[in-house]
N, C-alpha and C. Protein backbone atom coordinates (compact mmCIF):
# COMPACT_ATOMS: atom_id res chain seq x y z
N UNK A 1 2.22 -0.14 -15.95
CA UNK A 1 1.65 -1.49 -15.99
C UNK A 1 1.09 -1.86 -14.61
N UNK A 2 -0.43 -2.32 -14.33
CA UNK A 2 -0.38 -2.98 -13.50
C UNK A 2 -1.44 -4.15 -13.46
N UNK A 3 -1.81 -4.18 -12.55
CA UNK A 3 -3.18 -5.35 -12.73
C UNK A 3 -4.36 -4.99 -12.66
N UNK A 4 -5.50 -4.98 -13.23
CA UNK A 4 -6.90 -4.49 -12.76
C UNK A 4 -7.48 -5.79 -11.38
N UNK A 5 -7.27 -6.77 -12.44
CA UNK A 5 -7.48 -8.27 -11.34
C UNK A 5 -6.35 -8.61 -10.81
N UNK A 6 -6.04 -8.64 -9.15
CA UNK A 6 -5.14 -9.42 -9.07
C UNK A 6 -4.91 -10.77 -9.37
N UNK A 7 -3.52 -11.49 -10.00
CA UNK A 7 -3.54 -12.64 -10.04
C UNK A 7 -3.54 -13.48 -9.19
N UNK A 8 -3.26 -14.74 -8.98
CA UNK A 8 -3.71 -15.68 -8.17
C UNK A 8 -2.33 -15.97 -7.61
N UNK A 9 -1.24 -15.92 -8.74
CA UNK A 9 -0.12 -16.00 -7.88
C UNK A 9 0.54 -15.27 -7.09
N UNK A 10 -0.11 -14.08 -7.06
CA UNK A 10 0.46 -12.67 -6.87
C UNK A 10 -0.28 -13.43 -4.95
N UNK A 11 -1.46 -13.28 -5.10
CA UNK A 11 -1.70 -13.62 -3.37
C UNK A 11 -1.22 -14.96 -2.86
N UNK A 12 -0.92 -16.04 -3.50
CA UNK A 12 -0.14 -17.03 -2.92
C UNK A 12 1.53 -16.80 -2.59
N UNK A 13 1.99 -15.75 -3.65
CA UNK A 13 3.65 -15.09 -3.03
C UNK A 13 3.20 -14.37 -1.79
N UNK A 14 2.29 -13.90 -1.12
CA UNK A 14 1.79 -12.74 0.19
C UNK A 14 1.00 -13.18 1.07
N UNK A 15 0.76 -14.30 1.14
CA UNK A 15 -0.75 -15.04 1.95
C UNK A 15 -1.29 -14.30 3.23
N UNK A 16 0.26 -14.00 3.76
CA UNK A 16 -0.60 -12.77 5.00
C UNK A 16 -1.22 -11.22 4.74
N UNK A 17 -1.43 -10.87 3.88
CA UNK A 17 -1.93 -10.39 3.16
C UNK A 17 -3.46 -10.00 2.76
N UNK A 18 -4.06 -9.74 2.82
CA UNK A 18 -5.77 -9.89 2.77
C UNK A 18 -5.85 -9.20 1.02
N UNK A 19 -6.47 -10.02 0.79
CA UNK A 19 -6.70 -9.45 -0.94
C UNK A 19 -8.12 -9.34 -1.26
N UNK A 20 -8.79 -10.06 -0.82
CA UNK A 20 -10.62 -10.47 -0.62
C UNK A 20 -10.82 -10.90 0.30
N UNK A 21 -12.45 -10.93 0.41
CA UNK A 21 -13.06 -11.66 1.33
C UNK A 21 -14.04 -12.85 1.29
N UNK A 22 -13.27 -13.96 1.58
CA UNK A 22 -14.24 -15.27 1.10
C UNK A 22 -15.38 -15.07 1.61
N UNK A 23 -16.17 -15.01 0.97
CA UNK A 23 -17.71 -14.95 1.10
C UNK A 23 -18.88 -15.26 0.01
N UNK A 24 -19.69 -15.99 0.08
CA UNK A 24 -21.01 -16.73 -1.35
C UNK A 24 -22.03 -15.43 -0.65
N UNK A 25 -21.71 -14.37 0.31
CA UNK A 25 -22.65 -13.01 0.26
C UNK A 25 -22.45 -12.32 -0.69
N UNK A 26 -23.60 -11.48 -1.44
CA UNK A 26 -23.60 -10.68 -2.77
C UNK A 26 -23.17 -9.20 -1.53
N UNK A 27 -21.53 -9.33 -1.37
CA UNK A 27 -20.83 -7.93 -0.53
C UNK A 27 -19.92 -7.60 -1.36
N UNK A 28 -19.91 -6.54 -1.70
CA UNK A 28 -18.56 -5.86 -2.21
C UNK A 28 -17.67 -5.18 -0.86
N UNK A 29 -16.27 -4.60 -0.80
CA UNK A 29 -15.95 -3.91 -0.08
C UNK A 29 -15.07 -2.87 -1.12
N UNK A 30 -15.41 -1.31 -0.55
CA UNK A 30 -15.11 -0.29 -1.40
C UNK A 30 -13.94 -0.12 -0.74
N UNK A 31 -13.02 0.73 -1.10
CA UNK A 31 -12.01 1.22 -0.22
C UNK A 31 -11.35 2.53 -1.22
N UNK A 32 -11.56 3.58 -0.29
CA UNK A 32 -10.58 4.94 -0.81
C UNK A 32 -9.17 5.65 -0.72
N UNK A 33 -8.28 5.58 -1.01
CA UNK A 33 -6.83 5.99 -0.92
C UNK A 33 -6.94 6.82 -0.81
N UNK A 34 -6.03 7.80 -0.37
CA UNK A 34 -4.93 9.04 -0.36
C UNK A 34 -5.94 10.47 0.54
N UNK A 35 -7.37 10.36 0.88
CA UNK A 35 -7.89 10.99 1.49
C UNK A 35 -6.78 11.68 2.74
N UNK A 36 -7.53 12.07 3.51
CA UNK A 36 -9.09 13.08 2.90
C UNK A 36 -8.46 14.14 1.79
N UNK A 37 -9.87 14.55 1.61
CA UNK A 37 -9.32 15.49 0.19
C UNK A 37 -10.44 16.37 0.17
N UNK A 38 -9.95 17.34 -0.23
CA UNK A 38 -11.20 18.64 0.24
C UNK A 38 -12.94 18.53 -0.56
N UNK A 39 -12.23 18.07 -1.71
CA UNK A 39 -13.89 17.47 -2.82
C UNK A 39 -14.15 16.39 -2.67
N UNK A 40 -13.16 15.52 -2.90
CA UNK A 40 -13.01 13.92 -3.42
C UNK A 40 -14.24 13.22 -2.31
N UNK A 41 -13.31 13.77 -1.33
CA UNK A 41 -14.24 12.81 -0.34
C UNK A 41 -15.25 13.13 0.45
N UNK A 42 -15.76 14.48 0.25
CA UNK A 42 -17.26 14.72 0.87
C UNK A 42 -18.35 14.51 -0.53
N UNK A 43 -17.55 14.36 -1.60
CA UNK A 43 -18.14 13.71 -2.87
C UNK A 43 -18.48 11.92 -2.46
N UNK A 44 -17.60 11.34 -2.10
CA UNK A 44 -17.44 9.97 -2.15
C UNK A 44 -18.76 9.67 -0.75
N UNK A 45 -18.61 9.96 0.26
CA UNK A 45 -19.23 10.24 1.23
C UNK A 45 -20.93 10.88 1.06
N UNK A 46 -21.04 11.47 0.00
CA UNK A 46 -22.48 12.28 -0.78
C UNK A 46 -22.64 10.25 -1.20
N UNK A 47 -21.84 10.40 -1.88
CA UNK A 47 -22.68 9.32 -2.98
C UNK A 47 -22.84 7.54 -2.03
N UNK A 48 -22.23 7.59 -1.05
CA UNK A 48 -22.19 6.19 0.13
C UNK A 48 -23.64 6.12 0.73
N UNK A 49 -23.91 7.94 0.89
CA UNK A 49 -24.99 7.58 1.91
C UNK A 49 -25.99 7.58 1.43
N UNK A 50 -25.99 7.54 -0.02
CA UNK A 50 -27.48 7.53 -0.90
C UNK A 50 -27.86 5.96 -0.77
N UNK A 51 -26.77 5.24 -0.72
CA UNK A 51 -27.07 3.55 -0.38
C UNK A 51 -26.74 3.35 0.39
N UNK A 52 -26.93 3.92 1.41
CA UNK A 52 -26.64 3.13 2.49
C UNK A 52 -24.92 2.57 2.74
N UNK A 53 -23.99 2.76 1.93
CA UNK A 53 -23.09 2.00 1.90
C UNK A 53 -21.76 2.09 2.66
N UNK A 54 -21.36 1.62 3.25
CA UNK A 54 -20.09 1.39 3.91
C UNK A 54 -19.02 1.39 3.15
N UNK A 55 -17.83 2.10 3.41
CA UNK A 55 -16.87 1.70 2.93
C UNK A 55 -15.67 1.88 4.13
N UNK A 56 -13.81 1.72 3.51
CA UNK A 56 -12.94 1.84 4.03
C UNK A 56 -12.03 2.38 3.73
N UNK A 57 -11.59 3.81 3.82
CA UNK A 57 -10.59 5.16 3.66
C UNK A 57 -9.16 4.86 4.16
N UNK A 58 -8.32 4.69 3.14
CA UNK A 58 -6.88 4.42 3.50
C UNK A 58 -6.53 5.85 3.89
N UNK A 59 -6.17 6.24 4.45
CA UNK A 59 -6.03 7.58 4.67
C UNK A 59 -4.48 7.96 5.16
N UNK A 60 -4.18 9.36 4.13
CA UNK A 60 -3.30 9.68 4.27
C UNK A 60 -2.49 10.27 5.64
N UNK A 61 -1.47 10.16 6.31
CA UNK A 61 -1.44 10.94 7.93
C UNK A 61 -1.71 12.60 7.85
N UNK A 62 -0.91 12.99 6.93
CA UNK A 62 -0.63 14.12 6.82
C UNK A 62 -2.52 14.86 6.25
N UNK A 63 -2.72 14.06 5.60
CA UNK A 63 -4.12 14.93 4.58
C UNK A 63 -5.15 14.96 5.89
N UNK A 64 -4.90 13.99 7.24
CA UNK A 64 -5.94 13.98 7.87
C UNK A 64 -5.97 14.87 9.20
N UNK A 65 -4.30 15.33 9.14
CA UNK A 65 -4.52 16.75 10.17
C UNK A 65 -4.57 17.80 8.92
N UNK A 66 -4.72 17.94 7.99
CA UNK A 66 -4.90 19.22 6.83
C UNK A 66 -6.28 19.72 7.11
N UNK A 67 -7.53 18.10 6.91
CA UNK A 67 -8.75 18.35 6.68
C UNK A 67 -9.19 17.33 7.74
N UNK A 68 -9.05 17.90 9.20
CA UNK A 68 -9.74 16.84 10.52
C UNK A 68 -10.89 16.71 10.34
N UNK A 69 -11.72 17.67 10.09
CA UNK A 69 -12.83 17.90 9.97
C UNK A 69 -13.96 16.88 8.79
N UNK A 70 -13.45 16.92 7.89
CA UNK A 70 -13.46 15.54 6.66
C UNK A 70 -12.80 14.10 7.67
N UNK A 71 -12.17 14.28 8.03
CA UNK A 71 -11.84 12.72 8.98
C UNK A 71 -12.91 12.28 9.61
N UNK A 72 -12.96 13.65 10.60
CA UNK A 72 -14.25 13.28 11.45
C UNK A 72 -15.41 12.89 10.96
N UNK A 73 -15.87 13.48 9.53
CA UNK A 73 -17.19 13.35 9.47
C UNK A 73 -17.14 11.82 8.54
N UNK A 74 -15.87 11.60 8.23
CA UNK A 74 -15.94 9.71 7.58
C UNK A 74 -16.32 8.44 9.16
N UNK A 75 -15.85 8.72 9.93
CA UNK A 75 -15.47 8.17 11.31
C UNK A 75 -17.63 8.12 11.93
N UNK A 76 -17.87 9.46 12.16
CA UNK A 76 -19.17 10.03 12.47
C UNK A 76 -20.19 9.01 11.47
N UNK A 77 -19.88 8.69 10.08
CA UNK A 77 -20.94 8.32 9.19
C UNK A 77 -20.77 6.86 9.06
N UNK A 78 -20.04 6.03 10.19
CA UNK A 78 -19.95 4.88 10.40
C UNK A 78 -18.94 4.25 8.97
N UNK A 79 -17.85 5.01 8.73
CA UNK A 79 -17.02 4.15 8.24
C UNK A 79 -15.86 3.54 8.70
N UNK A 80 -14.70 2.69 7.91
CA UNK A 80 -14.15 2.50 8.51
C UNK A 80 -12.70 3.16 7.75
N UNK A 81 -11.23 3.21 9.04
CA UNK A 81 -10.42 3.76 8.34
C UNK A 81 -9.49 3.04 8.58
N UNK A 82 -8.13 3.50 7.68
CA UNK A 82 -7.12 2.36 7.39
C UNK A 82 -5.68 3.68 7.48
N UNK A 83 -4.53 3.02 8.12
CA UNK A 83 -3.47 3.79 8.07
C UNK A 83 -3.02 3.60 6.28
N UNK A 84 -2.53 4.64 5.76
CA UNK A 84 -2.15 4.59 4.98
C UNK A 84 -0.30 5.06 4.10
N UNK A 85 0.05 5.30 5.88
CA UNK A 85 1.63 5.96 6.15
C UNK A 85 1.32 7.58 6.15
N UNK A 86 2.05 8.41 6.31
CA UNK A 86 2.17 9.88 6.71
C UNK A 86 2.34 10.48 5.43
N UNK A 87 3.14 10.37 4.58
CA UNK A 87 3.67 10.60 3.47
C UNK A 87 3.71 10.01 1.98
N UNK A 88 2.92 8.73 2.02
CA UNK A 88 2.78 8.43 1.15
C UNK A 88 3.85 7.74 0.47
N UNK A 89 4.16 7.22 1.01
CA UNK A 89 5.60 6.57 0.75
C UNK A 89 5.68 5.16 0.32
N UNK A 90 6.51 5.12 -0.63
CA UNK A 90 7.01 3.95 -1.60
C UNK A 90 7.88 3.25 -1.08
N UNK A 91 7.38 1.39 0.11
CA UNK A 91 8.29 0.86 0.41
C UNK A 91 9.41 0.33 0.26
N UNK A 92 8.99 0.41 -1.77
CA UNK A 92 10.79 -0.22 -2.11
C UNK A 92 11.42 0.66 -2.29
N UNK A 93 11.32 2.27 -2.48
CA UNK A 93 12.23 3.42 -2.56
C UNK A 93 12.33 3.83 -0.80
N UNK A 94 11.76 3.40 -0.08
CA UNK A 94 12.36 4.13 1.53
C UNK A 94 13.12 2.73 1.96
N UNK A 95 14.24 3.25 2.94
CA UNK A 95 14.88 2.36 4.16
C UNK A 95 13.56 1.96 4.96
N UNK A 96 13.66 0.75 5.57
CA UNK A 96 13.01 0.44 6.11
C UNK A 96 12.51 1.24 7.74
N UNK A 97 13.59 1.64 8.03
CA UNK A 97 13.18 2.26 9.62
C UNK A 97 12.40 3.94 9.21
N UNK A 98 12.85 4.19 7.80
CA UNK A 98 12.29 5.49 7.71
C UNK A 98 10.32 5.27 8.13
N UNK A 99 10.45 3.66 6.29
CA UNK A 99 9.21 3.46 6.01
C UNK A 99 8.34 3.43 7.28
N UNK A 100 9.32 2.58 8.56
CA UNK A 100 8.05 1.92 9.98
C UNK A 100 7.76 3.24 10.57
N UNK A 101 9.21 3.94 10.85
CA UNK A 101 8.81 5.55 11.35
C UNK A 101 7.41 6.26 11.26
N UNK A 102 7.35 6.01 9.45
CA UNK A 102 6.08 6.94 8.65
C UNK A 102 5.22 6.56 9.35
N UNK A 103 4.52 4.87 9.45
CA UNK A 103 3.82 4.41 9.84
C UNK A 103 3.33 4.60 10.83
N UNK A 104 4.07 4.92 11.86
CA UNK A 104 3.77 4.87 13.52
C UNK A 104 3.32 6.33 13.28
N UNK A 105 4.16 7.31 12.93
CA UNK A 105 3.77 8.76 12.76
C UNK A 105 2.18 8.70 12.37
N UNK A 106 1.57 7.90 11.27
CA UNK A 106 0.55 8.23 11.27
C UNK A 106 -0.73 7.49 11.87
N UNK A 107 0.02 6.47 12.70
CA UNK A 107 -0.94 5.51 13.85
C UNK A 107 -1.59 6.75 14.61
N UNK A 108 -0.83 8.09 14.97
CA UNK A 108 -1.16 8.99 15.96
C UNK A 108 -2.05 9.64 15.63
N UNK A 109 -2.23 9.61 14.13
CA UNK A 109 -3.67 10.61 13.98
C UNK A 109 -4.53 9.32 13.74
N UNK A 110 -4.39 8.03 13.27
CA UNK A 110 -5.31 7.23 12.47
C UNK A 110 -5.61 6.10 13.03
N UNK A 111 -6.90 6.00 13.96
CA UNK A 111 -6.51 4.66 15.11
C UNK A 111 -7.53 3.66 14.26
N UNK A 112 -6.32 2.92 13.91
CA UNK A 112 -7.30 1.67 12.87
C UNK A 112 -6.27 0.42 13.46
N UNK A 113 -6.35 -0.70 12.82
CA UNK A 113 -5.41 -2.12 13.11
C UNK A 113 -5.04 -2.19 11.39
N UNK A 114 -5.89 -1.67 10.60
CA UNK A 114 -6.01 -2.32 8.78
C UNK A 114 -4.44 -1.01 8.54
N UNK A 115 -3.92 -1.83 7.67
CA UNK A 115 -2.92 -0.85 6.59
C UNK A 115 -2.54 -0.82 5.41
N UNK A 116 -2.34 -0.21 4.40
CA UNK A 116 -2.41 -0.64 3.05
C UNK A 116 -1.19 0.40 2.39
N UNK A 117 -0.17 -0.35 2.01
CA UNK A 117 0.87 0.29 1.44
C UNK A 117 0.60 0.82 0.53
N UNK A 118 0.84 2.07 0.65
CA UNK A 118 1.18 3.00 -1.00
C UNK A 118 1.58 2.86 -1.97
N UNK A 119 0.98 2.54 -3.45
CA UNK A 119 1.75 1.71 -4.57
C UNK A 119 1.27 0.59 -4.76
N UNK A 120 0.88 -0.34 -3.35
CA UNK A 120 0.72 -1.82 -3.34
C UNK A 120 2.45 -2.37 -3.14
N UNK A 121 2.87 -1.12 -2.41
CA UNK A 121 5.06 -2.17 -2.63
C UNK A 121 5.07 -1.80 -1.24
N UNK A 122 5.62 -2.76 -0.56
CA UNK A 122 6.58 -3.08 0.67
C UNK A 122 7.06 -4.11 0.64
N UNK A 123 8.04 -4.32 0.96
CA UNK A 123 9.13 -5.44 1.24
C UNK A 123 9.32 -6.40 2.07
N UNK A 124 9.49 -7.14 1.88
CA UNK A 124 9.13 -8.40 2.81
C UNK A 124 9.78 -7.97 4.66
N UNK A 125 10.55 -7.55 4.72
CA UNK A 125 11.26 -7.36 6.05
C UNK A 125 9.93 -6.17 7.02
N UNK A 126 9.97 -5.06 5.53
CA UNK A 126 8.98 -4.67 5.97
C UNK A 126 7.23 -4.46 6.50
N UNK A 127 6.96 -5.55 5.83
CA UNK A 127 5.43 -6.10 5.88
C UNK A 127 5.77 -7.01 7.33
N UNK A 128 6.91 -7.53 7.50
CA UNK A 128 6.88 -8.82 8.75
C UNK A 128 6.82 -7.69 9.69
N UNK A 129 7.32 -6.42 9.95
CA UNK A 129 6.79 -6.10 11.26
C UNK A 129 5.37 -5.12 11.18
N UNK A 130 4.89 -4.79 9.86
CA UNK A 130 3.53 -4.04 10.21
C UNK A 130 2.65 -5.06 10.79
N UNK A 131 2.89 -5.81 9.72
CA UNK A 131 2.33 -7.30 10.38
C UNK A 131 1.63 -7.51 11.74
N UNK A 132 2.71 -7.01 12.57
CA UNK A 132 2.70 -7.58 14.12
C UNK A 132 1.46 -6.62 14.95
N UNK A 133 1.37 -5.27 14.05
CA UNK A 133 0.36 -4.69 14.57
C UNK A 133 -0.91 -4.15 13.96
N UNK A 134 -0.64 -4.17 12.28
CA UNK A 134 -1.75 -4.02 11.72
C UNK A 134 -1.98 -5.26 10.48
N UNK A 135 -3.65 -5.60 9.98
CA UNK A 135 -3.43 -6.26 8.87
C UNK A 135 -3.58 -5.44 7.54
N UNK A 136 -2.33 -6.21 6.71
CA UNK A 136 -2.21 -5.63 5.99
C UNK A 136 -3.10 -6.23 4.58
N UNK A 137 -4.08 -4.58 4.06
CA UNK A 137 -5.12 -4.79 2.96
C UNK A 137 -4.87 -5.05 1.78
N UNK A 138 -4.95 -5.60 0.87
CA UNK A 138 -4.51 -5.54 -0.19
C UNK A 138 -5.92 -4.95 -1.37
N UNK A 139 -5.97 -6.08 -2.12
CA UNK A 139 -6.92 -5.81 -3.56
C UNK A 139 -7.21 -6.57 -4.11
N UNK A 140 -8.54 -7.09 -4.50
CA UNK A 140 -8.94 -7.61 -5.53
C UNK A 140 -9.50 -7.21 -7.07
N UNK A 141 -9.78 -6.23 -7.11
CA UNK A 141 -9.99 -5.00 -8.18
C UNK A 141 -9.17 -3.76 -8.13
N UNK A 142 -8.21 -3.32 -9.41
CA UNK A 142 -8.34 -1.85 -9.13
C UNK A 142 -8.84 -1.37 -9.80
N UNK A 143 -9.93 0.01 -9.49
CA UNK A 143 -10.37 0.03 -10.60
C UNK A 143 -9.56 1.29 -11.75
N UNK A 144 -8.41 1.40 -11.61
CA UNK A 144 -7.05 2.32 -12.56
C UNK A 144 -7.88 3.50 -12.42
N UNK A 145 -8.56 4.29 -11.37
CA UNK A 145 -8.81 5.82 -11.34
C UNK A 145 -7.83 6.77 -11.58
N UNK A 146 -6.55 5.96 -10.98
CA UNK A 146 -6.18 6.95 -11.14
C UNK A 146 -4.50 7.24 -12.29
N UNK A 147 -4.65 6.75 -13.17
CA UNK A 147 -4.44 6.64 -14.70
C UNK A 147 -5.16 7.40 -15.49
N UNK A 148 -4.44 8.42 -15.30
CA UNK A 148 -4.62 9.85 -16.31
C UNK A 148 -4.74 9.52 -17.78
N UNK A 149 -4.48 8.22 -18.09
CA UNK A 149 -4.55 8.06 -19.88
C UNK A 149 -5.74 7.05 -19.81
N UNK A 150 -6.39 6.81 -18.66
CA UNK A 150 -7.69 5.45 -18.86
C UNK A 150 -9.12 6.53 -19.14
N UNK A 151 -9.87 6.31 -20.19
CA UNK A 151 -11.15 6.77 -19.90
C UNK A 151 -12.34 6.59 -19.04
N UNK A 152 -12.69 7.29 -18.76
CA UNK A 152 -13.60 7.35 -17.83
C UNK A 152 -14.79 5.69 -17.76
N UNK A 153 -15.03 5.72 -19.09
CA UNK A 153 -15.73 4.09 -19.43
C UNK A 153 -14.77 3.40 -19.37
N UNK A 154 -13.20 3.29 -19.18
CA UNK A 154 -13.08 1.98 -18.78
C UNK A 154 -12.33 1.83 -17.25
N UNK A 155 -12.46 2.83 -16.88
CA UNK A 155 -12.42 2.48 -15.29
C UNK A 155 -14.18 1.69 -14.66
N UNK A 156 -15.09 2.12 -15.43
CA UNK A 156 -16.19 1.89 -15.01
C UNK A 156 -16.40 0.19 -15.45
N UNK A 157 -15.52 -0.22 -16.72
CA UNK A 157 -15.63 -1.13 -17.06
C UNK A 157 -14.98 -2.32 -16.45
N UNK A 158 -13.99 -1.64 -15.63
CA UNK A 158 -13.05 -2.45 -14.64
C UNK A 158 -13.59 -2.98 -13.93
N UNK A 159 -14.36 -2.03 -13.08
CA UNK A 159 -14.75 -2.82 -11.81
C UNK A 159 -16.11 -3.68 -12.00
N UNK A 160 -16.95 -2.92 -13.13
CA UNK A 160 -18.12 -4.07 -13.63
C UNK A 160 -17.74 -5.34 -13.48
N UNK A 161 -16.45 -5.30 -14.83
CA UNK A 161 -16.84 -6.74 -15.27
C UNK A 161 -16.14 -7.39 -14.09
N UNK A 162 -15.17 -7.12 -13.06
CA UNK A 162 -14.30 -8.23 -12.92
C UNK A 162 -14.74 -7.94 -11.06
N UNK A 163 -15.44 -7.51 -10.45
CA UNK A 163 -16.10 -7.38 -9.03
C UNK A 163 -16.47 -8.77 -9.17
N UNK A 164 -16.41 -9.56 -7.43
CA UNK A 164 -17.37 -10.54 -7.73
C UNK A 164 -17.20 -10.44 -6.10
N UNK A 165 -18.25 -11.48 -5.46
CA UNK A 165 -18.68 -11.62 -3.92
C UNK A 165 -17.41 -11.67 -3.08
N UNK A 166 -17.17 -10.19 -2.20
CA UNK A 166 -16.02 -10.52 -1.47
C UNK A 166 -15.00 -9.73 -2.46
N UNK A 167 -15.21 -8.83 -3.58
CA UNK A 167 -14.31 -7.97 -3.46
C UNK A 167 -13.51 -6.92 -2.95
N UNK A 168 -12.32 -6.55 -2.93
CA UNK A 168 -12.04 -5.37 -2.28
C UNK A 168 -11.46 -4.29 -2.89
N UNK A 169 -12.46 -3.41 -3.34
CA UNK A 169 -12.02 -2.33 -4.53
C UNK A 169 -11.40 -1.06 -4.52
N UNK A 170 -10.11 -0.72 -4.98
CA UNK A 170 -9.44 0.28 -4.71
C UNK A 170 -10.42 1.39 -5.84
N UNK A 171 -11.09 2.92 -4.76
CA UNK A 171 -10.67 3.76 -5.43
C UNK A 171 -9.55 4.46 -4.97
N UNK A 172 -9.74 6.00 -5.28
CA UNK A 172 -9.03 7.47 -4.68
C UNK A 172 -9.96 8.36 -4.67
N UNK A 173 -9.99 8.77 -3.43
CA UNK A 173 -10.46 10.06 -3.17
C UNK A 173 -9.57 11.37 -3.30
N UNK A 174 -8.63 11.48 -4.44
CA UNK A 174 -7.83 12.42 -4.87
C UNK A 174 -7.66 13.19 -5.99
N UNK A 175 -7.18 14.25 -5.89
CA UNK A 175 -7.52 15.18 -7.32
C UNK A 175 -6.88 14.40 -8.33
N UNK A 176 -5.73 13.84 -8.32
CA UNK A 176 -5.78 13.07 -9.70
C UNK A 176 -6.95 12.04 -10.04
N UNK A 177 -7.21 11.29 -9.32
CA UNK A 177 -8.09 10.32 -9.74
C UNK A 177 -9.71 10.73 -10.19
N UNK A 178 -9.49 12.17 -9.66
CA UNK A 178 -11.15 12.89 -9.73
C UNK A 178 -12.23 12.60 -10.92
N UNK A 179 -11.55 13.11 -12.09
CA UNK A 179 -12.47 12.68 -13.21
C UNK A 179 -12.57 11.23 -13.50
N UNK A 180 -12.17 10.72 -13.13
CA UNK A 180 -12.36 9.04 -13.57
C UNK A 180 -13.06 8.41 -12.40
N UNK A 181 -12.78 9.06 -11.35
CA UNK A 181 -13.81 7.83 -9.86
C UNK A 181 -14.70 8.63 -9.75
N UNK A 182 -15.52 9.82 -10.20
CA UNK A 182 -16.86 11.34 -9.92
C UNK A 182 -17.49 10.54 -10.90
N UNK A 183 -16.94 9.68 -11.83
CA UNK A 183 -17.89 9.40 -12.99
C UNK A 183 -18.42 7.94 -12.13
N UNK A 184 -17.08 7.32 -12.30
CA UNK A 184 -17.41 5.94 -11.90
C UNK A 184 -18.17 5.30 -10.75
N UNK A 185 -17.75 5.87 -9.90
CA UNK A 185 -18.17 5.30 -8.51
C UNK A 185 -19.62 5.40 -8.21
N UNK A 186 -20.25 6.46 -8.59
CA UNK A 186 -22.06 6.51 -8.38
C UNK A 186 -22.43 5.41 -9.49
N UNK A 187 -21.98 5.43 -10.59
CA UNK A 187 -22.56 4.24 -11.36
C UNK A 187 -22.32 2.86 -10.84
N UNK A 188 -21.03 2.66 -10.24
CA UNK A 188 -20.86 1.07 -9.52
C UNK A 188 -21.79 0.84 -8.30
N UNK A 189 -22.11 2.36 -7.39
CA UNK A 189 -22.77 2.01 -6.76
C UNK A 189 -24.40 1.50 -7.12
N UNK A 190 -24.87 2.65 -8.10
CA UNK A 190 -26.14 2.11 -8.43
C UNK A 190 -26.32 0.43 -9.24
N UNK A 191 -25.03 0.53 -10.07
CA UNK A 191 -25.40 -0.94 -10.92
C UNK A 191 -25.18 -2.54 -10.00
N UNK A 192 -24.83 -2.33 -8.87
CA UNK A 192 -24.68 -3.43 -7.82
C UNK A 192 -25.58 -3.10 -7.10
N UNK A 193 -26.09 -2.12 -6.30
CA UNK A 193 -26.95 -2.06 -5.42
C UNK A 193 -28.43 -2.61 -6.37
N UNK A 194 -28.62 -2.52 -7.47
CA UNK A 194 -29.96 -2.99 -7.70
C UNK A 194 -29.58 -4.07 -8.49
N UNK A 195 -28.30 -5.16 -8.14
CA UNK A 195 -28.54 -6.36 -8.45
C UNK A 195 -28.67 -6.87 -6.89
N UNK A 196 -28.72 -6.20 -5.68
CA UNK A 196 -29.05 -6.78 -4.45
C UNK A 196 -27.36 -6.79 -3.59
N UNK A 197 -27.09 -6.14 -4.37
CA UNK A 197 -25.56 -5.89 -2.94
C UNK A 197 -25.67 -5.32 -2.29
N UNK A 198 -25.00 -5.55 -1.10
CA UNK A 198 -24.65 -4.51 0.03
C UNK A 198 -22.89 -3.98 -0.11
N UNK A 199 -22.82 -2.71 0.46
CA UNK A 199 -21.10 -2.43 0.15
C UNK A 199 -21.02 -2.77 2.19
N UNK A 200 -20.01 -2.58 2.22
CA UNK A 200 -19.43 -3.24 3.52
C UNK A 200 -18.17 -2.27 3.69
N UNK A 201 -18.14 -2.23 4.89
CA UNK A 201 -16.41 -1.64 5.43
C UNK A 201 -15.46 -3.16 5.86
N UNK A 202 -14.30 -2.94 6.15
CA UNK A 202 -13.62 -3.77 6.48
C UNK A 202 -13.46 -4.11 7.88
C-alpha cells in the first residue's frame, strides 16, 4: 500500500520536510532513487538530455563507489545529487545511531545538503538530526515504478494525471523498477515538455 499522491495530512504531520515546490511556474522536478545503476541511469541520463532536462539522483553510497564513473558523468551533465544513505536502509527497522552512521558514511562519497530516506520512513528522533545538516526531500508524486504487479500504463498514468506545477517526482534508476520507468519516463518527458514545461533539479 502506498500513496501515488501524497496526502495533505501526511505533509502537515512533517512540515520540515519538503514535499513540493510552491510555484504558479509550469516546473516539474524529477528525482531518481537507488542509482547509479549500470543501465538505468545512463538510460535516464540518454533520455534528460534530449530535453534539456534537469533532474535530482538520490543516490545510493555504496552503488556510487561500484559505478564512479556513472556518478561522475550525472554531476558533469549538470545535475543534481541527493544522499540517499550507504545501504539503503529502512529508518524504522535500523537503531538510530546505526541509521546516522549510514548517513555520514555516505556524505563521503555524496557531497549534496538534500536527503531522502529510503522507503519514505525515518523517525522522528531521526529526521531531527539529519535535519541539522541536510534537507530532507520528500514527494509529491510517486510514480509506483517500482511495483512489480503495476503495468507499465499505469505508472505512466500516475504521474500524468496527478503532476501539477512544483511537483517532485519519484522515479528509480534500478533494475527492479526498469520495465516500468524505460517505458514511462521518455513519455512523461515528451508529454510535459510540449505542454511548455521545464524539468528542474532541486
Amino acid at each position: 500500500m502506498y500513496f501515488v499522491k501524497t496526502p495533505w495530512w501526511l505533509r502537515i504531520l512533517y512540515p520540515s520536510f519538503i514535499w513540493k515546490i510552491n510555484t504558479d511556474e509550469k516546473v516539474l522536478y524529477l528525482t531518481l532513487d537507488d542509482g547509479p545503476h549500470e543501465t538505468a541511469t545512463p538510460f535516464v541520463l540518454d533520455e534528460l538530455k534530449k530535453y534539456n532536462a534537469k533532474a535530482t539522483f538520490f543516490c545510493i553510497g555504496k552503488n556510487v563507489v561500484k559505478y564512479r564513473d556513472i556518478y561522475k558523468r550525472i554531476i558533469d551533465e549538470g545535475h543534481a545529487v541527493g544522499n540517499h544513505t550507504y545501504h539503503h536502509l529502512n529508518g524504522w527497522k535500523t537503531n538510530d545511531e546505526e541509521y546516522i552512521n549510514d548517513i555520514a558514511m555516505a556524505s563521503k562519497e555524496i557531497d549534496t545538503n538534500l536527503f531522502r530516506p529510503p522507503y519514505g520512513r525515518i523517525k522522528r528522533f531521526q529526521s531531527s538530526i539529519v535535519n541539522q545538516q541536510w534537507s530532507i526531500i520528500m514527494w509529491d508524486v510517486l510514480s509506483g515504478d517500482f511495483d512489480i504487479n503495476l503495468q507499465p500504463k499505469r505508472c505512466l498514468a500516475n504521474v500524468l494525471y496527478h503532476s501539477k506545477n512544483g511537483s517532485i517526482i519519484v522515479f528509480h534508476d534500478s533494475a527492479k523498477a526498469w520495465d516500468r520507468m524505460s517505458y514511462t519516463l521518455p513519455k512523461v518527458l515528451k508529454y510535459f515538455n510540449e505542454k511548455g514545461y521545464q524539468f528542474k533539479s532541486l
